[in-house]
N, C-alpha and C. Protein backbone atom coordinates (compact mmCIF):
# COMPACT_ATOMS: atom_id res chain seq x y z
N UNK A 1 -6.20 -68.08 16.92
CA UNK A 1 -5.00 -68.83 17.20
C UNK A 1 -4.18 -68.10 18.26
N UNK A 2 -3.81 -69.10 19.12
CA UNK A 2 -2.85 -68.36 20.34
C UNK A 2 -1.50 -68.28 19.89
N UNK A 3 -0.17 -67.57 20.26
CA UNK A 3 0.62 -67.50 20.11
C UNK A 3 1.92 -68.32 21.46
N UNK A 4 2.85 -68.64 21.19
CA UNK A 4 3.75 -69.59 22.19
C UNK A 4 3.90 -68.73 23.29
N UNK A 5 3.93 -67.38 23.45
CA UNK A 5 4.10 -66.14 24.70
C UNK A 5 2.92 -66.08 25.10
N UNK A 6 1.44 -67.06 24.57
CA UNK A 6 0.06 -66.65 25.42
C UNK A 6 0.44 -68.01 26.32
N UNK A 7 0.92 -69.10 25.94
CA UNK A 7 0.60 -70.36 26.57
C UNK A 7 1.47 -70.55 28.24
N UNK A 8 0.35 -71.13 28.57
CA UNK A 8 0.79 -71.55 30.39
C UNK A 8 1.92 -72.56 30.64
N UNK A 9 2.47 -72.72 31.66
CA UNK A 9 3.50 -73.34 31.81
C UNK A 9 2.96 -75.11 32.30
N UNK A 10 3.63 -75.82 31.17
CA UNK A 10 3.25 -77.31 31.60
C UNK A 10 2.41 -77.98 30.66
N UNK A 11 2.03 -76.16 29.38
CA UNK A 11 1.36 -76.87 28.46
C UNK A 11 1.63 -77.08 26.95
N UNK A 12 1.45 -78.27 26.11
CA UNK A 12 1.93 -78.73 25.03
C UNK A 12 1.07 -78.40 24.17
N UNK A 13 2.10 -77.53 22.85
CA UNK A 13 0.78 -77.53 22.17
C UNK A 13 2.00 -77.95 20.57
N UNK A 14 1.20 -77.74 19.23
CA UNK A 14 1.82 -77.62 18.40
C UNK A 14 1.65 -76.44 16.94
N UNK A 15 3.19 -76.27 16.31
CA UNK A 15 3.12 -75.15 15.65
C UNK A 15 2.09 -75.29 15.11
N UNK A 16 1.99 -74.54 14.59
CA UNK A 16 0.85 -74.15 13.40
C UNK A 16 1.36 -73.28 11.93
N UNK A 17 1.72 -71.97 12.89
CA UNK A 17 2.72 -71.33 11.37
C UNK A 17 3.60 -70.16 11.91
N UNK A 18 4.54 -70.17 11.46
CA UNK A 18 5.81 -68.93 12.10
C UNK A 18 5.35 -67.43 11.33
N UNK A 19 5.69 -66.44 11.70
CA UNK A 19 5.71 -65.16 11.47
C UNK A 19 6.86 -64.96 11.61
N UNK A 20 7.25 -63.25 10.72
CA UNK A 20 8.31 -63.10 11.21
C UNK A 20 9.29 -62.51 9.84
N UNK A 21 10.39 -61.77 9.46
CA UNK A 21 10.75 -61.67 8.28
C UNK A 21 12.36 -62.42 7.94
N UNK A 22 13.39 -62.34 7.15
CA UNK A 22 14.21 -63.13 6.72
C UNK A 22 15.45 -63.78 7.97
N UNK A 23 15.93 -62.93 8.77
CA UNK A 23 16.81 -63.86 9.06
C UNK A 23 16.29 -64.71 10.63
N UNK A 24 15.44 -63.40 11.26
CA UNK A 24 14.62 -63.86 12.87
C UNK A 24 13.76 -65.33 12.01
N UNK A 25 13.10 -65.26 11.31
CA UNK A 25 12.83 -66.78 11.10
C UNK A 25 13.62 -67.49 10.97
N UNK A 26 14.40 -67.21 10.05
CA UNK A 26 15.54 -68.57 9.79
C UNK A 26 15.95 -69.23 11.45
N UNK A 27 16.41 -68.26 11.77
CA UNK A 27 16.92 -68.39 13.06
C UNK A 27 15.87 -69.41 13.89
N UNK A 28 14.88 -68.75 14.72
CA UNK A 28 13.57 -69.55 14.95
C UNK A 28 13.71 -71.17 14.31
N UNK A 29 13.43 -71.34 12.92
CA UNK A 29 13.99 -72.45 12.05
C UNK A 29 14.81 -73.22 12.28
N UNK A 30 16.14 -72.65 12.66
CA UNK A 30 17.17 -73.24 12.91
C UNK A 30 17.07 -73.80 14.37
N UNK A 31 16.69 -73.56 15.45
CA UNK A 31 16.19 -73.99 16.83
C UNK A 31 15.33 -74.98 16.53
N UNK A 32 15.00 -75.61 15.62
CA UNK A 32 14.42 -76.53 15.76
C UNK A 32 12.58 -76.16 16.02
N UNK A 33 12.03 -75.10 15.75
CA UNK A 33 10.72 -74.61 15.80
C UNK A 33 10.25 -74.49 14.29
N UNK A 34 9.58 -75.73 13.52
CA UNK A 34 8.88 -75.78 12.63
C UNK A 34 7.57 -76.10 12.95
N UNK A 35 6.59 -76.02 11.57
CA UNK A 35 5.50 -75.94 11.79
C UNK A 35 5.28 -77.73 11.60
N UNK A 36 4.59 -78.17 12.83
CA UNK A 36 4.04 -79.51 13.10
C UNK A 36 4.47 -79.83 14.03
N UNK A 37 5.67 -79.17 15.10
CA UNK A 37 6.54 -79.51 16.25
C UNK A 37 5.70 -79.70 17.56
N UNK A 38 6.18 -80.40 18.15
CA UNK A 38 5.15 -79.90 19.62
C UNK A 38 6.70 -79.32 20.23
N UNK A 39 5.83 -78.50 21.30
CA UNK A 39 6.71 -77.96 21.33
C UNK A 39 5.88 -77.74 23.59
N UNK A 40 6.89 -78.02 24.16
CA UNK A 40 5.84 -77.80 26.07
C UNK A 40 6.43 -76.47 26.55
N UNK A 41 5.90 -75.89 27.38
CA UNK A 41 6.36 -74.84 27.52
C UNK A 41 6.78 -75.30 29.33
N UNK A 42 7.84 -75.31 29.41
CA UNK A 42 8.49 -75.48 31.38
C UNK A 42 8.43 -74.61 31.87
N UNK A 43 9.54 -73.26 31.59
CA UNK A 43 9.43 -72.16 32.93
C UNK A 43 9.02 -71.22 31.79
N UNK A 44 8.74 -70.29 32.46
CA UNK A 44 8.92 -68.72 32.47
C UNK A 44 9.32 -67.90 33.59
N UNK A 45 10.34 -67.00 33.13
CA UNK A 45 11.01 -66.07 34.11
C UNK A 45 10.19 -65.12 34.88
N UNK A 46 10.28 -64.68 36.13
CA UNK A 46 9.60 -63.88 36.91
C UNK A 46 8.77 -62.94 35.84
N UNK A 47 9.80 -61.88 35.21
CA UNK A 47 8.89 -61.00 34.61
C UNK A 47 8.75 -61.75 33.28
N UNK A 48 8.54 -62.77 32.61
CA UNK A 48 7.84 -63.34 31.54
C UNK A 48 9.27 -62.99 30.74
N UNK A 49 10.32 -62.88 30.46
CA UNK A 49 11.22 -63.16 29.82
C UNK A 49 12.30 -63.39 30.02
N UNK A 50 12.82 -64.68 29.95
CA UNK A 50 12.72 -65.61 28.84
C UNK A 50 11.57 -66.73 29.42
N UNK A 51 11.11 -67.24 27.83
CA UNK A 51 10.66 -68.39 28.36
C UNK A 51 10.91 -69.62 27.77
N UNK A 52 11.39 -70.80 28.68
CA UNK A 52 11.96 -71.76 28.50
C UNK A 52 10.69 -72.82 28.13
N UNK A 53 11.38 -73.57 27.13
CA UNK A 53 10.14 -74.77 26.26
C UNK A 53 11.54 -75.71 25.88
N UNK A 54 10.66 -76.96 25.74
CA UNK A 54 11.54 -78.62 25.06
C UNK A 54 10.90 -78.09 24.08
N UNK A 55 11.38 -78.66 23.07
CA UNK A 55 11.22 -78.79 21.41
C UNK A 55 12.33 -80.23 21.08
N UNK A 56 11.73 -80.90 20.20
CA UNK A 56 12.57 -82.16 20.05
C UNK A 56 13.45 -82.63 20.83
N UNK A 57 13.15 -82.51 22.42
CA UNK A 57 13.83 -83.09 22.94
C UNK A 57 14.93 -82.52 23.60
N UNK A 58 15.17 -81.34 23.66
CA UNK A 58 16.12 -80.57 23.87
C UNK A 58 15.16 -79.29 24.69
N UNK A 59 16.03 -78.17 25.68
CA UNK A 59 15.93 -77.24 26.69
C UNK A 59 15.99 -76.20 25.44
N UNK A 60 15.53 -75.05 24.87
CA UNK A 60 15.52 -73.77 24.42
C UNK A 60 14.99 -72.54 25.58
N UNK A 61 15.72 -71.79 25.09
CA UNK A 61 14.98 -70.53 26.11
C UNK A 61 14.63 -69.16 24.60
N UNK A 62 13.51 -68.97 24.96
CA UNK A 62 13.03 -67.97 23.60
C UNK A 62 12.63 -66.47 24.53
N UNK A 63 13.06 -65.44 23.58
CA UNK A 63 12.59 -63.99 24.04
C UNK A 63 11.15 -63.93 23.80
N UNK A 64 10.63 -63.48 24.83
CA UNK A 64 8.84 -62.29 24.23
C UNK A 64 8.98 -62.19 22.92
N UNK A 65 9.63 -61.39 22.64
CA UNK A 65 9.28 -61.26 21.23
C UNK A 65 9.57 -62.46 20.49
N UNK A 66 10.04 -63.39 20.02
CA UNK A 66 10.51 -64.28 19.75
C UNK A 66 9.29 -65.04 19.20
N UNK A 67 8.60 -65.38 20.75
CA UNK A 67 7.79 -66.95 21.17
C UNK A 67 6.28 -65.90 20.60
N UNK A 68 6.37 -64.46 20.77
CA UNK A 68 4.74 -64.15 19.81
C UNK A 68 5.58 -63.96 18.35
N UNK A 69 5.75 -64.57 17.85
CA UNK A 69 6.33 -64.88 16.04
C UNK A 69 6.12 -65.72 15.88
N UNK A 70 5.40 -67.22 17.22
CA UNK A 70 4.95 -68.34 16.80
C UNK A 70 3.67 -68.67 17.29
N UNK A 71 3.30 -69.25 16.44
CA UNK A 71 1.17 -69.50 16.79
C UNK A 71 1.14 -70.98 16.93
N UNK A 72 0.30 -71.41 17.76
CA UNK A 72 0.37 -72.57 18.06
C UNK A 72 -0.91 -73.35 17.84
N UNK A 73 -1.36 -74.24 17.84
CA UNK A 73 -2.59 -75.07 17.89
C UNK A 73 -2.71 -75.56 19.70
């Protein structure tokens, strides 16, 4: 399983399952990144952080560390 910090820009994939311990998930959670979401990935920053993805419809920008806490299909 790849993680959301392996995936290329332009490509859609969906969760699969979050990592991560009590409140950085919640958080994650709370952005609207559950497991079944699609979720596209638009930019990434020169040096790979941040990287910006739609999720329901809406612009998020997630840290490196962040986007490998989520695995994708």
């Amino acid at each position: 399983m790849k993680t959301l910090r392996e995936i290329k820009v332009g490509e859609t994939v969906t969760v699969a399952k979050l990592t991560g311990e009590g409140a950085v998930k919640r958080r994650i959670m709370d952005m609207g990144i559950t497991k079944g979401v699609e979720v596209m990935v638009r930019k990434v920053a020169p040096l790979g952080d941040p990287v910006e993805v739609t999720v329901r419809g809406y612009e998020l920008s997630l840290r490196k560390a962040d986007a490998a806490m989520i695995f994708v299909l």
